[in-house]
C-alpha atoms as a PDB file:
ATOM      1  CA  UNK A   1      32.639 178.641  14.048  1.00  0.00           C
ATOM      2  CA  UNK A   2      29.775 179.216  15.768  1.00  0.00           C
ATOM      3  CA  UNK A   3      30.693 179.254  19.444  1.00  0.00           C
ATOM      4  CA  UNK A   4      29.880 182.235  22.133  1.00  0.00           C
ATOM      5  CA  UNK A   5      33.257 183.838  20.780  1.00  0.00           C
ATOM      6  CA  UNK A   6      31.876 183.930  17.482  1.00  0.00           C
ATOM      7  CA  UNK A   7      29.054 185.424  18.536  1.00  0.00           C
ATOM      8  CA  UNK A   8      30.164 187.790  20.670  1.00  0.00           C
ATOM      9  CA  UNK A   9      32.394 189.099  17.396  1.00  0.00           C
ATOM     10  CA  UNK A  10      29.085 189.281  15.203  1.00  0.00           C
ATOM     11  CA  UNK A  11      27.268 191.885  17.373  1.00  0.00           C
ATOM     12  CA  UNK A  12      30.122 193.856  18.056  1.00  0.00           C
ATOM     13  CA  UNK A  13      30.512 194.251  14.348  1.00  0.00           C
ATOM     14  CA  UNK A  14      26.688 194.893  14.334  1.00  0.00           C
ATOM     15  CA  UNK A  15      26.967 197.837  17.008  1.00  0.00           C
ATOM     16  CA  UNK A  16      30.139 198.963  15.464  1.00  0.00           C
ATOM     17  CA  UNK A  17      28.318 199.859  12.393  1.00  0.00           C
ATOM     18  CA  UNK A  18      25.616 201.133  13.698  1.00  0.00           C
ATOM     19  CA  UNK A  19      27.653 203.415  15.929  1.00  0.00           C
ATOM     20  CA  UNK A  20      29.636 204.394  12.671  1.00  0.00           C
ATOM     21  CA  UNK A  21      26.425 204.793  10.211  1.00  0.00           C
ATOM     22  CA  UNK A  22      24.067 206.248  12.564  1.00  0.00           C
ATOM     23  CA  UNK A  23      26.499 209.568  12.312  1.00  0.00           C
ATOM     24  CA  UNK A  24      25.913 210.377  15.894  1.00  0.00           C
ATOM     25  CA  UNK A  25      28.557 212.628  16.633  1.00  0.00           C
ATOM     26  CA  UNK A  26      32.166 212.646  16.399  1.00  0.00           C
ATOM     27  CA  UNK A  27      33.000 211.107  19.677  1.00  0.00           C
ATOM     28  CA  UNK A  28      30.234 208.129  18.740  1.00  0.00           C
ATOM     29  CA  UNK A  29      31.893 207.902  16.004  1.00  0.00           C
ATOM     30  CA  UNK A  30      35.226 207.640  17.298  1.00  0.00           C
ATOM     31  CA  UNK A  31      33.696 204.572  19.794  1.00  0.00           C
ATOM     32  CA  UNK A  32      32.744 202.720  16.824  1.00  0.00           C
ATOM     33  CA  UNK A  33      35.736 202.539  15.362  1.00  0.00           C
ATOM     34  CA  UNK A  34      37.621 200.784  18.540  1.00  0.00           C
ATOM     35  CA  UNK A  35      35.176 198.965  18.609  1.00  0.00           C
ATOM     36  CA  UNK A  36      35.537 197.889  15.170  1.00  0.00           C
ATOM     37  CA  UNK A  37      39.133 197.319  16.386  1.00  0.00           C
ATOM     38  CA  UNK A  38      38.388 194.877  19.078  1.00  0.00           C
ATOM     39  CA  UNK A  39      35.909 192.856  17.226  1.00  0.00           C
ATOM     40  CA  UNK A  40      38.324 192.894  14.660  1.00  0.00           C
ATOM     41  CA  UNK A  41      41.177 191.506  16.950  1.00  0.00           C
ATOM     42  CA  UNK A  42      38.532 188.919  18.367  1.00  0.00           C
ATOM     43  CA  UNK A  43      38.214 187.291  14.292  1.00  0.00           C
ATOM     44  CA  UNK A  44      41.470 187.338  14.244  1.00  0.00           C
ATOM     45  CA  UNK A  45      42.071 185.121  16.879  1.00  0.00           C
ATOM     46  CA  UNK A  46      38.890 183.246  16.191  1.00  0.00           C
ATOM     47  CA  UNK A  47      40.371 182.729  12.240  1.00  0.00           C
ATOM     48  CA  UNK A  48      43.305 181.796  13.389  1.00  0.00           C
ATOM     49  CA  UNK A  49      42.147 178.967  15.983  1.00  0.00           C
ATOM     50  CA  UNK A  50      39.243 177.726  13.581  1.00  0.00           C
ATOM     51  CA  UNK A  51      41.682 177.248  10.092  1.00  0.00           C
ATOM     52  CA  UNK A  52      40.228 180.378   8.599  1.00  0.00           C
ATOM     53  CA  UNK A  53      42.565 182.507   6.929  1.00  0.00           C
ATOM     54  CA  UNK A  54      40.178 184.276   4.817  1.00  0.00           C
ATOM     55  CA  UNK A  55      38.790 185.844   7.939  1.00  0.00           C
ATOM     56  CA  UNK A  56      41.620 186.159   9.652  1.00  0.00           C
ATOM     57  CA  UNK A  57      43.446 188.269   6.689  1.00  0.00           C
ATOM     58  CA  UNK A  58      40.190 190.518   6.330  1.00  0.00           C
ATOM     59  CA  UNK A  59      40.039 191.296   9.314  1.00  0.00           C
ATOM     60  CA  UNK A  60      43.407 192.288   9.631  1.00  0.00           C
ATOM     61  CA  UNK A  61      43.056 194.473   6.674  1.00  0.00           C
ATOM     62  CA  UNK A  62      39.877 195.811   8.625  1.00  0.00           C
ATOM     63  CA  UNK A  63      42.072 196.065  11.641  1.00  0.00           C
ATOM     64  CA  UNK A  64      44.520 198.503  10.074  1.00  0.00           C
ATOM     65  CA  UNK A  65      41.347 200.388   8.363  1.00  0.00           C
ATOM     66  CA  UNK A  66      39.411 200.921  11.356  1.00  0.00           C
ATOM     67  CA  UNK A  67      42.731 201.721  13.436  1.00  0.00           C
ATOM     68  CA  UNK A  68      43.055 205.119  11.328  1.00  0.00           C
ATOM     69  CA  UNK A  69      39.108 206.253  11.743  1.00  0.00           C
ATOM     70  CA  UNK A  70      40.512 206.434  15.552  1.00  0.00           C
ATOM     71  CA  UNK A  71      43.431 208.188  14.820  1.00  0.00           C
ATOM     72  CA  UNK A  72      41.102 210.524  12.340  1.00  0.00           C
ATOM     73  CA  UNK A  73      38.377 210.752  14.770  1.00  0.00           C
ATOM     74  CA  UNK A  74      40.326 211.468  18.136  1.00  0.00           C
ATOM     75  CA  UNK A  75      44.195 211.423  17.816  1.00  0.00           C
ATOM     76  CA  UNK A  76      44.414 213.840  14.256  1.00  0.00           C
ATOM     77  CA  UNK A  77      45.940 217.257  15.023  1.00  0.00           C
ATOM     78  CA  UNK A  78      43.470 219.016  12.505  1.00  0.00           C
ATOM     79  CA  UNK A  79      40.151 217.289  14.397  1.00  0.00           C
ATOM     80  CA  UNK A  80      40.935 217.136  17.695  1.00  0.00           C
ATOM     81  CA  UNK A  81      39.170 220.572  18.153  1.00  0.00           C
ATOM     82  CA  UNK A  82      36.314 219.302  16.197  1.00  0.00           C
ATOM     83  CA  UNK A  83      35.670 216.909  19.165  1.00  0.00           C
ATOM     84  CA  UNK A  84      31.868 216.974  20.425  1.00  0.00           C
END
């Protein structure tokens, strides 16, 4: 595990957070958390193919987790005139 796929899933998850900690906005917000999504997706996949359940279950866990900060930050009826 430590191919350009791997890598390309560890900063994601690194510019995720930071999108999500900085508190830059809502909408910034909101980016971080697909993002989250897709990185998340990506260890999947890259659990999966390298015999590494415990990442692949985590991040399917983190997949479902992150999936409802976008529906909170930009889908939610009672935020979606919060929007920056």
């Amino acid at each position: 595990m430590d191919g350009p796929l791997e890598w390309v899933a560890a900063i994601g998850t690194i510019i995720a957070a930071s999108l999500v900690a900085f508190d830059l906005g809502r909408r910034t917000t909101a980016w971080g958390f697909v993002l989250f999504c897709l990185v998340s997706a990506l260890w999947i996949g890259i659990g999966l193919t390298s015999d590494a359940m415990p990442i692949a279950a985590m991040n399917l866990i983190l997949l479902l987790i992150n999936a409802w900060g976008v529906w909170q930050y930009w889908f939610h009826p009672k935020n979606r005139k919060a929007k920056d």
